[in-house]
C-alpha atoms as a PDB file:
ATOM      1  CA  UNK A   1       0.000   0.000   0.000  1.00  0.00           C
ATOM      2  CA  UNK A   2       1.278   3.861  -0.809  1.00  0.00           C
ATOM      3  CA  UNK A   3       2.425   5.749   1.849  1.00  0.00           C
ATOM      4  CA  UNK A   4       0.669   8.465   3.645  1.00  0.00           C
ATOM      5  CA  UNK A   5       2.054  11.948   3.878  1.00  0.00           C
ATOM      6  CA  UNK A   6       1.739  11.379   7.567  1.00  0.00           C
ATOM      7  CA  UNK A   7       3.822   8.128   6.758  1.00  0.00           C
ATOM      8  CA  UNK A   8       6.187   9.668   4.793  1.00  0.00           C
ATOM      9  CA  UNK A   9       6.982  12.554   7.031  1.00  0.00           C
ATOM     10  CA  UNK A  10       7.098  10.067   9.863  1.00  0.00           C
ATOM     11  CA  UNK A  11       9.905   8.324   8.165  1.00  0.00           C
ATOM     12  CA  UNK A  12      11.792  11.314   6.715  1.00  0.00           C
ATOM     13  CA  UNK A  13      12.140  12.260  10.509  1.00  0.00           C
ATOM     14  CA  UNK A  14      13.383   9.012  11.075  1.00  0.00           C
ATOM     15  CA  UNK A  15      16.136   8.292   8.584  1.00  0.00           C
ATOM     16  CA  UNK A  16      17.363  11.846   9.772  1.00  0.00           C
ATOM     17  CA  UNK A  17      17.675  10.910  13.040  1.00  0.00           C
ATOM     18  CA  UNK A  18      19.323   7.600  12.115  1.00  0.00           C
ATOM     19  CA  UNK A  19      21.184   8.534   9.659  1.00  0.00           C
ATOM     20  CA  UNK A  20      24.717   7.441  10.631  1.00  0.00           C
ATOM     21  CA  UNK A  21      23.827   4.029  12.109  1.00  0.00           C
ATOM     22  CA  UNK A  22      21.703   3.549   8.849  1.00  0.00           C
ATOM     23  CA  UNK A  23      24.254   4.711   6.858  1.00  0.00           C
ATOM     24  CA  UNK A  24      26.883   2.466   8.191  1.00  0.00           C
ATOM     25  CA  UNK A  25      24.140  -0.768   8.575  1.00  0.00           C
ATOM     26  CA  UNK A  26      23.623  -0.070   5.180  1.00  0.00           C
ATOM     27  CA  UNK A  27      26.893  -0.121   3.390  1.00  0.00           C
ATOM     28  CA  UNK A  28      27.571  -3.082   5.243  1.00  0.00           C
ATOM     29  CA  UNK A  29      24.693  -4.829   4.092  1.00  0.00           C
ATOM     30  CA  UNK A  30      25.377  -3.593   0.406  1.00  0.00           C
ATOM     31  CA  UNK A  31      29.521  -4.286   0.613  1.00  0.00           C
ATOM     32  CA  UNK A  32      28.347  -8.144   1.897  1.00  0.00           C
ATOM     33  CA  UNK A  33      26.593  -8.449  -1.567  1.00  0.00           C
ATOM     34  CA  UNK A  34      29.313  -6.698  -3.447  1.00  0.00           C
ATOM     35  CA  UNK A  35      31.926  -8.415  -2.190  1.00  0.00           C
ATOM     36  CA  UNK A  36      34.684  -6.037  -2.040  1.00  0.00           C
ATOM     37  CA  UNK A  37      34.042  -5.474  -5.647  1.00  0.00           C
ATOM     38  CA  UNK A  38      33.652  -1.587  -5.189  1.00  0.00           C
ATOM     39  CA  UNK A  39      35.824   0.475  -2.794  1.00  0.00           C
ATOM     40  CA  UNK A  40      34.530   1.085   0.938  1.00  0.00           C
ATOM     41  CA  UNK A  41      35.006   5.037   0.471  1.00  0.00           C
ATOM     42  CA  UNK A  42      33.084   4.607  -3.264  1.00  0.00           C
ATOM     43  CA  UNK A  43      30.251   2.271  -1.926  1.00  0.00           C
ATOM     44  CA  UNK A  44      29.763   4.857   1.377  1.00  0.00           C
ATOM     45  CA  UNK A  45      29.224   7.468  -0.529  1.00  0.00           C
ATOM     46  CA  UNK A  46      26.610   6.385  -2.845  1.00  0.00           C
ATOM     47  CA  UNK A  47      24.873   4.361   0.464  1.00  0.00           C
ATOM     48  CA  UNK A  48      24.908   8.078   2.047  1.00  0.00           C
ATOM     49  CA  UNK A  49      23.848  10.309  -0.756  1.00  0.00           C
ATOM     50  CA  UNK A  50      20.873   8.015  -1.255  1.00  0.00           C
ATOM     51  CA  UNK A  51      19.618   8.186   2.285  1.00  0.00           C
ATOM     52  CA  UNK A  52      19.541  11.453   2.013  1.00  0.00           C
ATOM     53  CA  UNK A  53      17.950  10.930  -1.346  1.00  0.00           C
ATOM     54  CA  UNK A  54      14.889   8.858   0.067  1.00  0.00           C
ATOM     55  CA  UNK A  55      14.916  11.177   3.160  1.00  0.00           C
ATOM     56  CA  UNK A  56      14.575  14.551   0.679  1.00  0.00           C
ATOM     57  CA  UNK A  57      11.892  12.645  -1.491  1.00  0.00           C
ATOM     58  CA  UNK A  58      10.110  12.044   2.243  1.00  0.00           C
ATOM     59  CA  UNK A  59      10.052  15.290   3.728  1.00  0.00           C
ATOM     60  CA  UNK A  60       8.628  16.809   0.597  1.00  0.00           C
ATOM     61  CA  UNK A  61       5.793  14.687   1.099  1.00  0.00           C
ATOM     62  CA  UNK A  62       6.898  11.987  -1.822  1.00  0.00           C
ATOM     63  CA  UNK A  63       4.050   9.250  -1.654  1.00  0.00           C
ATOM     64  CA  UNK A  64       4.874   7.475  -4.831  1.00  0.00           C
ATOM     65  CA  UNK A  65       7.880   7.199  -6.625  1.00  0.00           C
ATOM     66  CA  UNK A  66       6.318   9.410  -9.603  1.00  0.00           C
ATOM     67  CA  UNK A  67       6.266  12.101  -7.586  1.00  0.00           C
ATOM     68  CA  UNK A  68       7.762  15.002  -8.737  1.00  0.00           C
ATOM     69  CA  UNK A  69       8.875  15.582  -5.291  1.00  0.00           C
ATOM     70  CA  UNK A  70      11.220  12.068  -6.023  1.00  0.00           C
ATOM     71  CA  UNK A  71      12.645  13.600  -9.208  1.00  0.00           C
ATOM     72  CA  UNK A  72      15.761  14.405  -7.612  1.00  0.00           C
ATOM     73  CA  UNK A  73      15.554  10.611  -6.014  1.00  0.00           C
ATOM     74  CA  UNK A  74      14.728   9.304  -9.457  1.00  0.00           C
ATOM     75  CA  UNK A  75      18.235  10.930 -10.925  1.00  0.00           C
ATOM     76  CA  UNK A  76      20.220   9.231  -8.093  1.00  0.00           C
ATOM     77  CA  UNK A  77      18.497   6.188  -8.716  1.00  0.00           C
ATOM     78  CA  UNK A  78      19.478   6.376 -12.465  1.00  0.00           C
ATOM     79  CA  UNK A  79      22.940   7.740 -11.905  1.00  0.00           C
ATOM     80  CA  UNK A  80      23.848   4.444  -9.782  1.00  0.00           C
ATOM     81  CA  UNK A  81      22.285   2.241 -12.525  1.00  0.00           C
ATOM     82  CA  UNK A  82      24.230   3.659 -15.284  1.00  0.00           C
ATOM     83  CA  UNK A  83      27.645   3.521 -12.627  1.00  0.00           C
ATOM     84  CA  UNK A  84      26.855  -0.177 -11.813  1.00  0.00           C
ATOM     85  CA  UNK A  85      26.402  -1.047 -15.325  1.00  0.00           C
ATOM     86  CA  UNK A  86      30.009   0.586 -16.808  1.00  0.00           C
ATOM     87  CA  UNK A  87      31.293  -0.940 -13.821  1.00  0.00           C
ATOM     88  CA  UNK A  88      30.200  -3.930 -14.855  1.00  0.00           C
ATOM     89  CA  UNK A  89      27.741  -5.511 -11.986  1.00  0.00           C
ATOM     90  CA  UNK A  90      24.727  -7.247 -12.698  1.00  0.00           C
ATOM     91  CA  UNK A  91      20.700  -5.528 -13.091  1.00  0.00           C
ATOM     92  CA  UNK A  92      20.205  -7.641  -9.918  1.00  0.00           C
ATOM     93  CA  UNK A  93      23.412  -6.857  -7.850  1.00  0.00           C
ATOM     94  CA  UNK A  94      22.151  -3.030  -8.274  1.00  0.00           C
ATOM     95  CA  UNK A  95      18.494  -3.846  -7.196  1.00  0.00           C
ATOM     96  CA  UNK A  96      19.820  -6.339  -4.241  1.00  0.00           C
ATOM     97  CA  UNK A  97      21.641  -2.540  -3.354  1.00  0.00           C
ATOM     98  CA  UNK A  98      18.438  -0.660  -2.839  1.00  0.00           C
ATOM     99  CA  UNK A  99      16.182  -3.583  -1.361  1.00  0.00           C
ATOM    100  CA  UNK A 100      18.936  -4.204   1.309  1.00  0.00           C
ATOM    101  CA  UNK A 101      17.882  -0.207   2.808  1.00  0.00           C
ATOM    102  CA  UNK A 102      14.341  -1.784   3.761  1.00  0.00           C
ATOM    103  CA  UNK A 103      17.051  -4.632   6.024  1.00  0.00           C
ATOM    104  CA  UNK A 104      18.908  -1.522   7.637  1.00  0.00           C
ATOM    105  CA  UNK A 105      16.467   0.361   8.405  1.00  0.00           C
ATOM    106  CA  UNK A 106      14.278  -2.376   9.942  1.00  0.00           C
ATOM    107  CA  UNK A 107      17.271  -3.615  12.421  1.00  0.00           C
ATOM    108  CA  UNK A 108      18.442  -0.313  12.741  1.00  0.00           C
ATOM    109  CA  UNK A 109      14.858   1.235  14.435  1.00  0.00           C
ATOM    110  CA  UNK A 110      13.016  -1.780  14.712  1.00  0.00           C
ATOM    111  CA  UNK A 111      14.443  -2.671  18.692  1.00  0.00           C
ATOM    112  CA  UNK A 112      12.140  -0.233  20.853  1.00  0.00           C
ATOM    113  CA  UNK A 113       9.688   1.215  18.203  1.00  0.00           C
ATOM    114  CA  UNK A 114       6.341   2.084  18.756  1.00  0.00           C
ATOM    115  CA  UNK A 115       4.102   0.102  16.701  1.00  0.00           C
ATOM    116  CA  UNK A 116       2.560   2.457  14.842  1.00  0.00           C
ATOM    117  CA  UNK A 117       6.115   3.116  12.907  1.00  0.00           C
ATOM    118  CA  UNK A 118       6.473  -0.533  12.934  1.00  0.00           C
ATOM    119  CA  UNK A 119       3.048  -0.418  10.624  1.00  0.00           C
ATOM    120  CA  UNK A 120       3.905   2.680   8.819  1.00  0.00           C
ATOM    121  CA  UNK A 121       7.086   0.463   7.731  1.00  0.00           C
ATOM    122  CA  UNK A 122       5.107  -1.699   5.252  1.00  0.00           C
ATOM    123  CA  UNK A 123       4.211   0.964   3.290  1.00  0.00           C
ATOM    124  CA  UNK A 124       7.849   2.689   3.853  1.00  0.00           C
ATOM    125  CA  UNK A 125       8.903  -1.304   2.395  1.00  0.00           C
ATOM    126  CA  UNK A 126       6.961  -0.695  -0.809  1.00  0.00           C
ATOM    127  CA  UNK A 127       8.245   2.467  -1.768  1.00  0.00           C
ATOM    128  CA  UNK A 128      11.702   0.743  -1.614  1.00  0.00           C
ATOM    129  CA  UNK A 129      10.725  -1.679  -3.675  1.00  0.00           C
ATOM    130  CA  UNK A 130       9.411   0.691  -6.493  1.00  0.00           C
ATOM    131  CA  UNK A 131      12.554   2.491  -6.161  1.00  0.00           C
ATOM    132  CA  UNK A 132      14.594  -0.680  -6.481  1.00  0.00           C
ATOM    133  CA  UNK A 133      12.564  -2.142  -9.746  1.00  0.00           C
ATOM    134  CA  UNK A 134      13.132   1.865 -11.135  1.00  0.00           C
ATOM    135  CA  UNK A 135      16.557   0.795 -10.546  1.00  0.00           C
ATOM    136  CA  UNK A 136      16.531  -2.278 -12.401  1.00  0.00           C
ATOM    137  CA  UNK A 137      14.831  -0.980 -15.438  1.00  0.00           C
ATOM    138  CA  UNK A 138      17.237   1.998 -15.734  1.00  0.00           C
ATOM    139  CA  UNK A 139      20.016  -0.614 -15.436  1.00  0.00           C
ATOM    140  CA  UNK A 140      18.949  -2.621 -18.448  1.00  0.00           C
ATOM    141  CA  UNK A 141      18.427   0.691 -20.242  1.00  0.00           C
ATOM    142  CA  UNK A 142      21.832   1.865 -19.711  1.00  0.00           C
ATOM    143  CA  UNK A 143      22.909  -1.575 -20.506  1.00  0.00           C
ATOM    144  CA  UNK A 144      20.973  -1.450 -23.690  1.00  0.00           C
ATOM    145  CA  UNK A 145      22.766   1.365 -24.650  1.00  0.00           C
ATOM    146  CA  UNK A 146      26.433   0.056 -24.220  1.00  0.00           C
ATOM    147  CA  UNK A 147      25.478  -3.036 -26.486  1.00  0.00           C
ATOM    148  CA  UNK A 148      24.404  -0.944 -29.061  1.00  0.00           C
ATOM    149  CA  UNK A 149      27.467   1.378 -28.782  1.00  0.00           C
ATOM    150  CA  UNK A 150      29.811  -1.086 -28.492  1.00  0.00           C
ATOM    151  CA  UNK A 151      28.297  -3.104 -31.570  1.00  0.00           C
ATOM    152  CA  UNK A 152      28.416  -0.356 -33.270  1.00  0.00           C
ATOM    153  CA  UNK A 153      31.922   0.161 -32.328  1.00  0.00           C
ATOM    154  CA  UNK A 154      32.563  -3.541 -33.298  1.00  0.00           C
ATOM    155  CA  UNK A 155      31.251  -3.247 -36.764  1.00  0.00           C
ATOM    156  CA  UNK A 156      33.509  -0.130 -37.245  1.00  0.00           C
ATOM    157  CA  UNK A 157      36.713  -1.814 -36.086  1.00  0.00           C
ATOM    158  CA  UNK A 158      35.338  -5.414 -38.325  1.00  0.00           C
ATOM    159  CA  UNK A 159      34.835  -3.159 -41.498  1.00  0.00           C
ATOM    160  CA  UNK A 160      38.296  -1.128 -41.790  1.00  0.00           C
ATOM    161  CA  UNK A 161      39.450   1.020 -44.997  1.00  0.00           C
ATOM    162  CA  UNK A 162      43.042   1.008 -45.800  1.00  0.00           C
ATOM    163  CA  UNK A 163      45.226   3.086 -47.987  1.00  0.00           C
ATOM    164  CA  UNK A 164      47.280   0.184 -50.104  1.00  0.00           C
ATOM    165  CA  UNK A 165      48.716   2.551 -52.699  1.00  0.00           C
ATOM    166  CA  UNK A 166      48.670   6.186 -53.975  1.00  0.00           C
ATOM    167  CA  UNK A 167      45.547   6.682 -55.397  1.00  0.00           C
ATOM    168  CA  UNK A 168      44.622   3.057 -54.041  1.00  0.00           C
ATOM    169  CA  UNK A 169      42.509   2.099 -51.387  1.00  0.00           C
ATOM    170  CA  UNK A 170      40.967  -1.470 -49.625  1.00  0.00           C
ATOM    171  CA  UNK A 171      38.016  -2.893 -47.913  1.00  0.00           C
ATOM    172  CA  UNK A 172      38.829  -6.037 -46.692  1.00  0.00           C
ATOM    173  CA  UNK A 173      35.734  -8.045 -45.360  1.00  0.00           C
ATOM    174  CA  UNK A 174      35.991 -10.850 -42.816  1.00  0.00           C
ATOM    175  CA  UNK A 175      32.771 -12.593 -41.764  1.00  0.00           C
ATOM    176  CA  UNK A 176      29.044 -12.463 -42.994  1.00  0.00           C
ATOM    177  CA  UNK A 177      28.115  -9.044 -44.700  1.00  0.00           C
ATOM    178  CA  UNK A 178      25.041  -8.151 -43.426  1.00  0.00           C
ATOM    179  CA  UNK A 179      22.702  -5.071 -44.031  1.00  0.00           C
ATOM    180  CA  UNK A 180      24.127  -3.311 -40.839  1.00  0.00           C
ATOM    181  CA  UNK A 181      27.442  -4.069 -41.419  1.00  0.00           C
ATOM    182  CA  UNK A 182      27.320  -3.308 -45.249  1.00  0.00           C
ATOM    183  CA  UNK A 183      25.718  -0.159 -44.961  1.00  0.00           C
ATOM    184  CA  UNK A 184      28.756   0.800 -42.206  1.00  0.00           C
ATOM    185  CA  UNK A 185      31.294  -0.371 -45.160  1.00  0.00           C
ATOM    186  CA  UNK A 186      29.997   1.882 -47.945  1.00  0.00           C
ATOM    187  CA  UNK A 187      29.778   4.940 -45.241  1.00  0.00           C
ATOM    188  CA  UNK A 188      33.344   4.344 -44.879  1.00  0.00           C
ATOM    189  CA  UNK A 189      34.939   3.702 -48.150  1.00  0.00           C
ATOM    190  CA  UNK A 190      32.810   6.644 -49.471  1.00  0.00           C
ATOM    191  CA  UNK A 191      34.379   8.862 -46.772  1.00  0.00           C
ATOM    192  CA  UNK A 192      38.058   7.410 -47.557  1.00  0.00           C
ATOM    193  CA  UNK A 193      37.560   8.281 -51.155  1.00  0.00           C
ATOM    194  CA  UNK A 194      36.647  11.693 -50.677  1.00  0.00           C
ATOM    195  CA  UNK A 195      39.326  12.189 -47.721  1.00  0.00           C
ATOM    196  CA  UNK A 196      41.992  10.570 -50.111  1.00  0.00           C
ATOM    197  CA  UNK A 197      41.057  11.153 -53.642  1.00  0.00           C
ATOM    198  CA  UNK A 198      41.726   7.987 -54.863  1.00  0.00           C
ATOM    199  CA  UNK A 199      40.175   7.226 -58.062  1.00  0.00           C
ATOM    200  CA  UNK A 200      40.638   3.101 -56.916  1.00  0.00           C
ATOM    201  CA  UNK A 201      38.885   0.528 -54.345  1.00  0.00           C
ATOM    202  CA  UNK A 202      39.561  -2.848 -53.698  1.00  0.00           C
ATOM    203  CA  UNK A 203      36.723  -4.748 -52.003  1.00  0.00           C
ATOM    204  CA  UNK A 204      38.274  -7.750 -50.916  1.00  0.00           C
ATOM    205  CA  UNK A 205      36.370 -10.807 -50.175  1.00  0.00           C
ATOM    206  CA  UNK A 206      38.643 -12.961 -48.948  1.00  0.00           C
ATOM    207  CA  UNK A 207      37.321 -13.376 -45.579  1.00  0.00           C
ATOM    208  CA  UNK A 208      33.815 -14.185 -46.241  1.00  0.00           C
ATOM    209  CA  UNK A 209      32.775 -17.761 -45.686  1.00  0.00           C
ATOM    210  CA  UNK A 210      30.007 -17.372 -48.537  1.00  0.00           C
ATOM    211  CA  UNK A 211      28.439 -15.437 -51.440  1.00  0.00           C
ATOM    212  CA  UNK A 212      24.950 -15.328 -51.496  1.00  0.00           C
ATOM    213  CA  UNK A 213      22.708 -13.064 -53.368  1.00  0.00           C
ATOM    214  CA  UNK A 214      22.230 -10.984 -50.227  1.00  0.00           C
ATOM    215  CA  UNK A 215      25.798 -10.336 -50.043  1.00  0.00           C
ATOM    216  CA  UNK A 216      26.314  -9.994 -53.433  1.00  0.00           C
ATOM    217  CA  UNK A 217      23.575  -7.611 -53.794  1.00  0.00           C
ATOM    218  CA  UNK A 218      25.223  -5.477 -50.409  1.00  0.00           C
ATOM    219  CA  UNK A 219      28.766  -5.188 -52.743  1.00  0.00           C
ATOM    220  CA  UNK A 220      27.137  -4.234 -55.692  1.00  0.00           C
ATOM    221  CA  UNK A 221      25.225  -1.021 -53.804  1.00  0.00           C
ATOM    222  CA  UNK A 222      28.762  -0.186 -52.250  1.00  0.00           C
ATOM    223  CA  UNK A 223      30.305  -0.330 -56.137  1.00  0.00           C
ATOM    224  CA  UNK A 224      27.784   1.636 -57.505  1.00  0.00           C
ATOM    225  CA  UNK A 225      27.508   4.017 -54.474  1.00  0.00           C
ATOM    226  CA  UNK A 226      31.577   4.144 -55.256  1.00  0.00           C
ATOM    227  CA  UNK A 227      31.136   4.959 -59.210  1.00  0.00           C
ATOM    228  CA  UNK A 228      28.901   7.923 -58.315  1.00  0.00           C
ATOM    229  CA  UNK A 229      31.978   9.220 -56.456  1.00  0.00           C
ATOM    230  CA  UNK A 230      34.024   8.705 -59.077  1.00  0.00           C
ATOM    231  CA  UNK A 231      35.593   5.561 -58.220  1.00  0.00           C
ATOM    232  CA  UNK A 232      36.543   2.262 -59.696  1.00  0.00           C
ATOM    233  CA  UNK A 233      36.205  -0.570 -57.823  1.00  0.00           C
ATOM    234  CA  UNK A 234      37.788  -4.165 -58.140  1.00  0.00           C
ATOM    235  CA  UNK A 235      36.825  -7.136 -56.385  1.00  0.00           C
ATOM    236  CA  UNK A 236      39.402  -9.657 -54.935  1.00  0.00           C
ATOM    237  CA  UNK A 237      39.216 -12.867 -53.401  1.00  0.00           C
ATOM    238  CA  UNK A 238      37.088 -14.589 -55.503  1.00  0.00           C
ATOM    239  CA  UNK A 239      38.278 -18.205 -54.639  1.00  0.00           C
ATOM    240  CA  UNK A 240      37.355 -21.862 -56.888  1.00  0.00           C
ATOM    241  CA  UNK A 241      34.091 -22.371 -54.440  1.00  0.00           C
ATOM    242  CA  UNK A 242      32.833 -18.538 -54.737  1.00  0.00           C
ATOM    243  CA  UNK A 243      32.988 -18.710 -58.327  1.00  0.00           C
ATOM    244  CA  UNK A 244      30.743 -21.538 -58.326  1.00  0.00           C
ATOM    245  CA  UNK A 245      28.478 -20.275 -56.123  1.00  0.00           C
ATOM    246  CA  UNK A 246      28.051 -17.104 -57.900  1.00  0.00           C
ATOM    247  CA  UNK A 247      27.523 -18.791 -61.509  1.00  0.00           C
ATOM    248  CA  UNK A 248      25.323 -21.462 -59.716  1.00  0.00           C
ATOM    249  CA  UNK A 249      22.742 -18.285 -58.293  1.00  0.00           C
ATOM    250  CA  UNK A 250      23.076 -16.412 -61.481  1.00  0.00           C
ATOM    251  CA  UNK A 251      24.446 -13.381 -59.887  1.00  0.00           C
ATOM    252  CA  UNK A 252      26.152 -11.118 -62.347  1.00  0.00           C
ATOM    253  CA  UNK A 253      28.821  -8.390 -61.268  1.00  0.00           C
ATOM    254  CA  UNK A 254      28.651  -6.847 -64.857  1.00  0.00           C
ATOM    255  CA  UNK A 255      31.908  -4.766 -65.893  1.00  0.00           C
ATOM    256  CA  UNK A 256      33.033  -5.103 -62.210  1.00  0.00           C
ATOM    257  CA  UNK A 257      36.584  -6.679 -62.515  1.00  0.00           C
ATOM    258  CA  UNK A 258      36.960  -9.323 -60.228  1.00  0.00           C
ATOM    259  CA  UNK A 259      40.207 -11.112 -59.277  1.00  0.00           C
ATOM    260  CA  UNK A 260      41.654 -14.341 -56.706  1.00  0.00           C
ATOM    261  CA  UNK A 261      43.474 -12.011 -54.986  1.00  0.00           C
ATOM    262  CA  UNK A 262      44.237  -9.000 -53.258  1.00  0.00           C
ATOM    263  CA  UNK A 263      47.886  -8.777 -55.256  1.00  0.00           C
ATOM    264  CA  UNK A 264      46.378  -9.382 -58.727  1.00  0.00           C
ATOM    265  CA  UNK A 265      44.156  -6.715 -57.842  1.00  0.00           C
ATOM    266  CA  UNK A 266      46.735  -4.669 -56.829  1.00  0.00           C
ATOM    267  CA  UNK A 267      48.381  -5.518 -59.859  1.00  0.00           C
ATOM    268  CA  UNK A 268      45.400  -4.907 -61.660  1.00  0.00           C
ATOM    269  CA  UNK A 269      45.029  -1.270 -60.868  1.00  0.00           C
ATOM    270  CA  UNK A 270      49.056  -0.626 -61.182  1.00  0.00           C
ATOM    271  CA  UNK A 271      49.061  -1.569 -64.521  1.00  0.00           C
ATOM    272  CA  UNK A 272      46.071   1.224 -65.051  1.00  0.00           C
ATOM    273  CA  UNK A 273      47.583   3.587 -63.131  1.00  0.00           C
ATOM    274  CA  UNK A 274      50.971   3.509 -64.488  1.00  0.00           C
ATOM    275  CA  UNK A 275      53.565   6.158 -62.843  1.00  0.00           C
ATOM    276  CA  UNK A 276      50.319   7.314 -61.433  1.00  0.00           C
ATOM    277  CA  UNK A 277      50.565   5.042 -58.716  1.00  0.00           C
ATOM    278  CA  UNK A 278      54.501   5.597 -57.718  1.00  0.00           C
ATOM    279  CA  UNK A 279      54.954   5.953 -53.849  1.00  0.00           C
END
């Protein structure tokens, strides 16, 4: 049940006068689950500022978590999520966190309390427990955000353009070619050609288990996209197995020249090029 604004008041009052031993209680409870994971000084800090988070939220007369008296509660509830999660704890460590103030508080004023506080503390539970599920689903927010960032990140560092020659540069692909991924390569080797000027690309294929019409449509988008830059590009790596697969799905690359390797493509353009292509 939702606390009262008698309730809440009640409480704000005592986490004040509390505040050390539920402090300490606290970050003892929290450290237990940690295990020495985070430093003492770290952990104390962020067990203090959010005692005086929930005791803010309180006094203002917070009786749901919505509140926009529990705004500033709801930013130190998000702040922690999005520290746990860099830092590499789990969505439930970080909820276990918040959940373990209802334990503190309970064996820090529980001995000698009146019981009218004592029933004013099952409502005081629930609006822990709201604050520790907010917790939860900001963690897997923030978390949600990393993954994205750091596949993003991944598919940068997977899809790398290199300058081979003057005038010359490479893509070369390891792994499937998907729509993400080839949409990341053409980015790229569009932005090398217009940071370099090179009138040559080599997409090199090398690395890619298999050729299906999928892929093959992806490198003839990034060939075209290429040509409207003003750019030539040459496909390498087509090995015995690719060749049949291509014939056998009727895929046709056109004028594109294609060659088994990334040196007879090189050799390819040099002999294009001419003193065009000296170091």
């Amino acid at each position: 049940m939702p606390l009262s604004s008698d309730e809440a008041s009640r409480f704000a009052d005592l986490l004040k006068e509390h505040a050390e031993s539920l402090t300490a209680r606290w970050t003892e409870l929290v450290a237990a689950s940690l295990r020495g994971r985070l430093s003492s000084t770290e952990l104390r800090r962020q067990v203090e500022d959010l005692r005086k988070g929930f005791e803010q939220a309180l006094r203002a007369g917070s009786v749901h978590l919505t509140d926009e008296a529990s705004a500033e509660l709801r930013a130190q509830l998000s702040e922690l999520s999005t520290s746990r999660a860099r830092q590499g704890f789990g969505a439930n460590e970080t909820a276990i966190s918040v959940f373990a103030f209802k334990d503190a508080v309970l064996e820090v004023i529980g001995d000698g309390t009146d019981a009218g506080i004592l029933r004013d503390y099952v409502a005081f539970s629930s609006f822990v427990d709201r604050a520790a599920l907010f917790t939860f689903d900001a963690y897997v927010q923030v978390r949600e955000s990393l993954i994205a960032d750091q596949a993003e990140q991944l598919l940068e560092l997977s899809t790398p353009v290199v300058k081979l020659w003057e005038g010359v540069v490479a893509v070369p692909l390891v792994g499937t070619l998907d729509s993400a991924r080839a949409q990341v390569v053409m980015e790229r080797l569009l932005q090398t050609l217009v940071d370099t000027g090179s009138p040559y690309a080599i997409i090199d294929i090398t690395g890619v288990p298999a050729v299906d019409t999928q892929v093959a449509q992806h490198i003839l988008k990034t060939v075209v996209a290429a040509r409207l830059m003003g750019a030539d590009c040459i496909i390498s790596g087509i090995r015995p197995q690719i060749a049949q697969t291509i014939v056998a799905l009727g895929i046709e690359f056109g004028d594109i020249a294609t060659k088994a390797s990334l040196a007879d493509a090189l050799r390819y353009v040099l002999s294009r090029t001419g003193k065009r292509t000296e170091r």
